[in-house]
N, C-alpha and C. Protein backbone atom coordinates (compact mmCIF):
# COMPACT_ATOMS: atom_id res chain seq x y z
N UNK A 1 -158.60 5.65 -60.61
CA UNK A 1 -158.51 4.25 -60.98
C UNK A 1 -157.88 3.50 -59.82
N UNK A 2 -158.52 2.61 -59.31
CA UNK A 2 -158.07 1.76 -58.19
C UNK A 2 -157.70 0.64 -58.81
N UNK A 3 -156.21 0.53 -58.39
CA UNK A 3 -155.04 -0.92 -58.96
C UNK A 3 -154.72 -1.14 -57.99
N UNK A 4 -155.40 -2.98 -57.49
CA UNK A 4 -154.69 -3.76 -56.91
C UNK A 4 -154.06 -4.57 -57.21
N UNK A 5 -152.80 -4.33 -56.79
CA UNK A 5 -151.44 -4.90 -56.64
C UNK A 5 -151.18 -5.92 -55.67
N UNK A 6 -150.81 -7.43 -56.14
CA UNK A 6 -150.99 -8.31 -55.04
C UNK A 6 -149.56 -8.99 -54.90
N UNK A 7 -148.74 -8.46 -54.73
CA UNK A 7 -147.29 -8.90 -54.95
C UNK A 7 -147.10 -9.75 -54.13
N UNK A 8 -146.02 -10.74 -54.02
CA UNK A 8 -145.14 -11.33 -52.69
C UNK A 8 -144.11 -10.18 -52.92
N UNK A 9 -143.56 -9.96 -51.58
CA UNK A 9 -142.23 -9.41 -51.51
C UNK A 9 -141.21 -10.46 -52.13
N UNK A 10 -140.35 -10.26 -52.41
CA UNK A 10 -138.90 -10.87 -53.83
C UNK A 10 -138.12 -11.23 -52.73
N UNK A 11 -136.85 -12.35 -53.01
CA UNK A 11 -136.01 -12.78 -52.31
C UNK A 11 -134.84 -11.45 -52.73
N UNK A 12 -134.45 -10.91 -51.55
CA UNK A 12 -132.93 -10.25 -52.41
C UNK A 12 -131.72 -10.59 -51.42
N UNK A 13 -131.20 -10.83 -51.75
CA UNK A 13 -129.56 -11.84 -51.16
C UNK A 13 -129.68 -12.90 -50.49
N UNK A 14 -129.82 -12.46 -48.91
CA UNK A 14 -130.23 -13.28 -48.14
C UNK A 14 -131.29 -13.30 -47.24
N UNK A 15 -131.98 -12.51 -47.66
CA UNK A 15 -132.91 -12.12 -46.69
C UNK A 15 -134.19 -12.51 -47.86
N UNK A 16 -134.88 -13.29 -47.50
CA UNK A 16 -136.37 -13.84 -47.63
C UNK A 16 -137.26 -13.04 -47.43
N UNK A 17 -137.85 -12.34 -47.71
CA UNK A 17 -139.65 -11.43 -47.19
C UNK A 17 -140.74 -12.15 -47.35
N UNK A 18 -141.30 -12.11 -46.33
CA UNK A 18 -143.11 -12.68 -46.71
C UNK A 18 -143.75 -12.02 -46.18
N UNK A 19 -145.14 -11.46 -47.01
CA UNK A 19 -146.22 -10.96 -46.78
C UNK A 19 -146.27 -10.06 -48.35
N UNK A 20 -147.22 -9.35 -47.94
CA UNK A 20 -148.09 -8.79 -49.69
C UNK A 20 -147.46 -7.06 -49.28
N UNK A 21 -147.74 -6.19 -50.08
CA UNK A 21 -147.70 -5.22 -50.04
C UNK A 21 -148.81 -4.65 -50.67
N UNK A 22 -149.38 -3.53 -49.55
CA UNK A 22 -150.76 -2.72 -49.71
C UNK A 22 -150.58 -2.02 -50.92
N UNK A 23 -151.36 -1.42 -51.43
CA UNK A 23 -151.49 -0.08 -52.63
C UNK A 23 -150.88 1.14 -51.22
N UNK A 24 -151.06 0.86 -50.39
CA UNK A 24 -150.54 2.47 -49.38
C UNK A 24 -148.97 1.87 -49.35
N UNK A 25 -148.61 0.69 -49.27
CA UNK A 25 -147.38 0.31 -49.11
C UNK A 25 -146.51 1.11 -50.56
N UNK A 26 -147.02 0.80 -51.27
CA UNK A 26 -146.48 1.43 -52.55
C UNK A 26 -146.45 3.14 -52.62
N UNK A 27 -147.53 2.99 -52.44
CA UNK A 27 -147.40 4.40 -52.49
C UNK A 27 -146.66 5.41 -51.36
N UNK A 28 -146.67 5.02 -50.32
CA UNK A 28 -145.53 5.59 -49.60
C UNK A 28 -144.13 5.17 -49.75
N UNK A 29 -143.71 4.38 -50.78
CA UNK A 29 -142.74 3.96 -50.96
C UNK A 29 -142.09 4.82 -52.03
N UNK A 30 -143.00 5.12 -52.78
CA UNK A 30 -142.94 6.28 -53.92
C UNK A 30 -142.55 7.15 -53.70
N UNK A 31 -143.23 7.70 -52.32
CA UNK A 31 -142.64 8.90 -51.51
C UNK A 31 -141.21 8.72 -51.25
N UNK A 32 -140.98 7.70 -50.34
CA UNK A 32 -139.60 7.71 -49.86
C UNK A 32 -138.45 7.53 -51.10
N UNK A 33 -138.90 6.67 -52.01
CA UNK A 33 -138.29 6.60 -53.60
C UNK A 33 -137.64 8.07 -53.69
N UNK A 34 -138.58 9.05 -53.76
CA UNK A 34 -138.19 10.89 -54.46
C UNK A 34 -137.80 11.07 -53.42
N UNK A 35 -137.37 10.89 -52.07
CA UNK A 35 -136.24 11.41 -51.29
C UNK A 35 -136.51 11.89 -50.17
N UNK A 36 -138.14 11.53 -49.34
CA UNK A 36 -138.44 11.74 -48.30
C UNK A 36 -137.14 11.17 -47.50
N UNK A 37 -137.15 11.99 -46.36
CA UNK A 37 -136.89 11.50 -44.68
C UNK A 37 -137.64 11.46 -43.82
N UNK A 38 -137.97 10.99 -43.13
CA UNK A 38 -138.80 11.21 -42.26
C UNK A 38 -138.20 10.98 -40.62
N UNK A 39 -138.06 12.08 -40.04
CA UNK A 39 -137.93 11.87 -38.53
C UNK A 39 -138.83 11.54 -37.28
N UNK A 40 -138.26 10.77 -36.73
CA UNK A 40 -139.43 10.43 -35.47
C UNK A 40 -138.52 10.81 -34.42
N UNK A 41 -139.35 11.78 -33.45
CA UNK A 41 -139.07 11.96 -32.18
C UNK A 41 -138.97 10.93 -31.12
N UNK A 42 -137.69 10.01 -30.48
CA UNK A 42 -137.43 9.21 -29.50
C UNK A 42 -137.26 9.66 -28.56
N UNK A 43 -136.84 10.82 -28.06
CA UNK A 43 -136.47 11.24 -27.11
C UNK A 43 -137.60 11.74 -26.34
N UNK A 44 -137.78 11.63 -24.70
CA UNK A 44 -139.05 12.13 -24.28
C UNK A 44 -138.87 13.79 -24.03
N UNK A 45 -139.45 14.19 -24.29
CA UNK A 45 -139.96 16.08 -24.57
C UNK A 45 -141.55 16.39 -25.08
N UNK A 46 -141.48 17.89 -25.66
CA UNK A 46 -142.76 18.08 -26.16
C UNK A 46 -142.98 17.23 -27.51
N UNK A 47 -142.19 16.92 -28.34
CA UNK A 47 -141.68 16.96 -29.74
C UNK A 47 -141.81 14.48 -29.89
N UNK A 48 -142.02 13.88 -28.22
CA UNK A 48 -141.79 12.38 -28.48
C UNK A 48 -143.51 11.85 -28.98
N UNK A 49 -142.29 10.97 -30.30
CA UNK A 49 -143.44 10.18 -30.79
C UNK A 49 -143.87 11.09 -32.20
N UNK A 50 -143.73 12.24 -32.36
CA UNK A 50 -143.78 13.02 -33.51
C UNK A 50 -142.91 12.94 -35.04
N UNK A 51 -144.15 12.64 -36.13
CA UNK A 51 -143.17 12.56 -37.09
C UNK A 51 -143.01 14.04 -38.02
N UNK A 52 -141.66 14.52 -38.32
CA UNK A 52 -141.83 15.28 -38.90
C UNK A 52 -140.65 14.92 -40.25
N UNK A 53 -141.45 14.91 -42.02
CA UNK A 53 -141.12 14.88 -42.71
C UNK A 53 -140.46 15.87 -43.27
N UNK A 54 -139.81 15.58 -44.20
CA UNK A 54 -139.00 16.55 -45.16
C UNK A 54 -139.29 16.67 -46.07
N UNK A 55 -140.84 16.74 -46.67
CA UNK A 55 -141.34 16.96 -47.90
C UNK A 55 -143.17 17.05 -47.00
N UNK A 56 -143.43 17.82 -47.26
CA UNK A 56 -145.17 18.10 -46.93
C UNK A 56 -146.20 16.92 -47.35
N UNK A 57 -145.52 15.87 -48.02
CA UNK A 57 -146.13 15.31 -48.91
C UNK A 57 -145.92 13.96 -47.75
N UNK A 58 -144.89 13.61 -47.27
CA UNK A 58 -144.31 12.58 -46.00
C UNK A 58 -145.60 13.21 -45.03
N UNK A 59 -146.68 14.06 -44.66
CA UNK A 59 -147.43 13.85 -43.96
C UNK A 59 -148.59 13.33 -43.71
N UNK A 60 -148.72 12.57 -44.80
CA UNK A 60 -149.53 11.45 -44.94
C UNK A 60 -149.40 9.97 -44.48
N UNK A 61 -148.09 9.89 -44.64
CA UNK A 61 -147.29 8.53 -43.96
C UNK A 61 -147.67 8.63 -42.33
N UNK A 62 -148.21 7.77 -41.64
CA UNK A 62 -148.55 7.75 -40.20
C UNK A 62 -147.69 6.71 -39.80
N UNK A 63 -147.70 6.65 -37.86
CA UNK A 63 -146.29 5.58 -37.76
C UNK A 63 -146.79 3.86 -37.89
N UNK A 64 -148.09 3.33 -37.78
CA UNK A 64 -148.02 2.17 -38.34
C UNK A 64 -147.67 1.95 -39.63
N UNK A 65 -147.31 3.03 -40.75
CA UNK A 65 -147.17 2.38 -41.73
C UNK A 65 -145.10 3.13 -41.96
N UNK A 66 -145.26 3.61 -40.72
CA UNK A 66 -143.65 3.21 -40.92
C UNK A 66 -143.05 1.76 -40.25
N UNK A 67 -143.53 1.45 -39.08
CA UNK A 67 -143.61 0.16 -38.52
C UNK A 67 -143.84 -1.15 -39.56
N UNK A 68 -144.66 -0.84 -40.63
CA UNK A 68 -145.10 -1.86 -41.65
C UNK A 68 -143.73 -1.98 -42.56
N UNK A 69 -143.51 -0.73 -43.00
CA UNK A 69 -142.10 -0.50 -44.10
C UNK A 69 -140.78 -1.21 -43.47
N UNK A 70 -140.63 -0.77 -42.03
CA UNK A 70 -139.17 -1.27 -41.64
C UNK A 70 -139.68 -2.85 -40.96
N UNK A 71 -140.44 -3.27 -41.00
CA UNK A 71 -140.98 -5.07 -40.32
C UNK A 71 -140.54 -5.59 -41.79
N UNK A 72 -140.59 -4.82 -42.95
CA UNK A 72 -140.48 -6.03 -44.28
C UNK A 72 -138.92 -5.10 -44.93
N UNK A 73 -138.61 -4.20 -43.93
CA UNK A 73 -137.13 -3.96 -44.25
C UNK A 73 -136.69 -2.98 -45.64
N UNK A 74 -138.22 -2.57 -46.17
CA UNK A 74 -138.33 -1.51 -47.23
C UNK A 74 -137.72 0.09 -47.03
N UNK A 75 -137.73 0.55 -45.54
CA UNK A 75 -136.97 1.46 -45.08
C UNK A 75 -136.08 1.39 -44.01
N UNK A 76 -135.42 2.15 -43.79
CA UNK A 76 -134.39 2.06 -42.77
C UNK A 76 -134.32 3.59 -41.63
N UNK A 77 -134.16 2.98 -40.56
CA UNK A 77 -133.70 3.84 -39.44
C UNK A 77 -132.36 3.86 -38.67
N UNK A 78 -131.74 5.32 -39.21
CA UNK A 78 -131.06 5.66 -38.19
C UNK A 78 -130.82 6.76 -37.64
N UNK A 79 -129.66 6.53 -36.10
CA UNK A 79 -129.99 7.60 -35.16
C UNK A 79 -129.91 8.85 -35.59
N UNK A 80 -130.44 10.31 -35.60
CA UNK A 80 -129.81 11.43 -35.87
C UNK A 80 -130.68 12.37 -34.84
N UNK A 81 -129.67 13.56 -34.49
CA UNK A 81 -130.31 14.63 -33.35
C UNK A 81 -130.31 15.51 -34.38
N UNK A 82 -131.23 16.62 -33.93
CA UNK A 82 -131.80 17.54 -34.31
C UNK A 82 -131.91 18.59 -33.41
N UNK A 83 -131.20 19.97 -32.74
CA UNK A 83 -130.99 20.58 -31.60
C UNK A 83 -131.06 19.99 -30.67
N UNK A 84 -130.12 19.21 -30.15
CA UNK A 84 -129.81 18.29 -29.37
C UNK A 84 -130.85 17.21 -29.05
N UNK A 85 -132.00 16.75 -29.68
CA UNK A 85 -132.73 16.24 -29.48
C UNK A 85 -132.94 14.79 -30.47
N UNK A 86 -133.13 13.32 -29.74
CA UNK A 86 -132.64 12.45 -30.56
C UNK A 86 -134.33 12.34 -31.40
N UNK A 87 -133.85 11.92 -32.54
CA UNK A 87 -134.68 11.30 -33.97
C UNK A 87 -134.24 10.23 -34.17
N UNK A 88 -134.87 9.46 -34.71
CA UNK A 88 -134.89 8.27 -35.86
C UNK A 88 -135.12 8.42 -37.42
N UNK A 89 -134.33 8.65 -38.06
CA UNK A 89 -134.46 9.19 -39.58
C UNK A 89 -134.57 7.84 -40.15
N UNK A 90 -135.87 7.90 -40.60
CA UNK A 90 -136.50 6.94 -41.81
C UNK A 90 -136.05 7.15 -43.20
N UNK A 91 -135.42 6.34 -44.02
CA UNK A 91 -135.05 6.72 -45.45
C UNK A 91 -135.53 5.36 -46.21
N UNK A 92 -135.83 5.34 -47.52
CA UNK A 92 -135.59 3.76 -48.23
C UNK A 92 -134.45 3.23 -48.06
N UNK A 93 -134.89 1.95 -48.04
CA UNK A 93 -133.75 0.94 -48.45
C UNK A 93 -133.47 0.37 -49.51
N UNK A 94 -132.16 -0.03 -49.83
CA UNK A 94 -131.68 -0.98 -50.71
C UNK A 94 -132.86 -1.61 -51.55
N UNK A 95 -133.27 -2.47 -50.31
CA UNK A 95 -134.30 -3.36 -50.87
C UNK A 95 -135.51 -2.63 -51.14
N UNK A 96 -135.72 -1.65 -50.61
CA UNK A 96 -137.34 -0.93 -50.86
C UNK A 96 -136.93 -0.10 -52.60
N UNK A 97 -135.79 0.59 -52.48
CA UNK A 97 -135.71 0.99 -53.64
C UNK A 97 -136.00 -0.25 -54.82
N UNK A 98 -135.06 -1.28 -54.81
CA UNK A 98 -135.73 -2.58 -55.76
C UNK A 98 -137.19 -2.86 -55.64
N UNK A 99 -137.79 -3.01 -54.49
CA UNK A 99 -139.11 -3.40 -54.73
C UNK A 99 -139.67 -2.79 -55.81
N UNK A 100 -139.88 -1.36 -55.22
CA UNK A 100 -140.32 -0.39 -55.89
C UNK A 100 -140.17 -0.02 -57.63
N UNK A 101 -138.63 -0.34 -57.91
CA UNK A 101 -138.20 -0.20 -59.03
C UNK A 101 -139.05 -1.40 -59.88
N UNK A 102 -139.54 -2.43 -59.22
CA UNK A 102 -139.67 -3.81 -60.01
C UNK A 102 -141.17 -3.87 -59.90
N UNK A 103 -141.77 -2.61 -59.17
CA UNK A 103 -143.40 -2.66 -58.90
C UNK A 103 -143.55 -1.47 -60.10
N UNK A 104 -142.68 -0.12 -60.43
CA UNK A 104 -143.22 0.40 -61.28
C UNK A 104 -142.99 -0.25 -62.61
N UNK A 105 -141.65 -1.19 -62.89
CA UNK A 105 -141.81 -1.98 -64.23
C UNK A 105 -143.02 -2.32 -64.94
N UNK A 106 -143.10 -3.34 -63.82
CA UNK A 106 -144.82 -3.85 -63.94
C UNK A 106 -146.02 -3.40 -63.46
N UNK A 107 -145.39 -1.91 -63.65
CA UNK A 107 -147.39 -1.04 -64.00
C UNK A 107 -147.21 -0.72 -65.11
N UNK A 108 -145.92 -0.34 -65.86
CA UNK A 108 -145.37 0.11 -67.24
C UNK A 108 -145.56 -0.76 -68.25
N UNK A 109 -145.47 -2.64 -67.22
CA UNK A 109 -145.75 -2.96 -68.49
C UNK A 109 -147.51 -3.93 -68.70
N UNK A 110 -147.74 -3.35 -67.83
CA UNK A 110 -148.67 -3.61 -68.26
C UNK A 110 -150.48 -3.86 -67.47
């Protein structure tokens, strides 16, 4: 069943969002919701530019649509190494967790 979802992003504190969110927006949000991380390789080596998730299921997420998530501030990056090697650990945010929480309401209700 294909459900399009045509949301505005929500005001939350002070921060304003504009633009829509995809059906992939959601749904990788779902992902990160149950507790994905996702690391990106910054550092130049064999390993730069590589994402490697923490759930098999995060390998579907590609990096424009992590670029899409943190431009509307739904996830967050920060620094972390990994055998001495620097990452960018992707997690939800604040605000992505609300989106999300207020996008499955309203598939529930209706």
């Amino acid at each position: 069943m294909d459900m399009n979802f045509d949301h505005q992003l929500i005001d939350e504190g002070n921060k304003i969002l504009s633009g829509k969110l995809t059906n992939n927006n959601y749904a990788h949000l779902r992902i990160f919701n149950d507790g994905l991380q996702l690391d990106l390789c910054v550092e130049p080596c064999a390993k730069f530019g590589k994402l490697l998730p923490s759930k098999p299921l995060g390998q579907i997420i590609k990096l424009g649509s992590i670029r899409d998530l943190k431009a509307k501030g739904l996830i967050v990056g920060e620094p972390y190494f990994r055998q001495g090697v620097e990452y960018k650990r992707f997690t939800i945010s604040e605000l992505g967790q609300s989106v999300f929480e207020n996008y499955k309401n309203e598939c529930s209700n209706g």
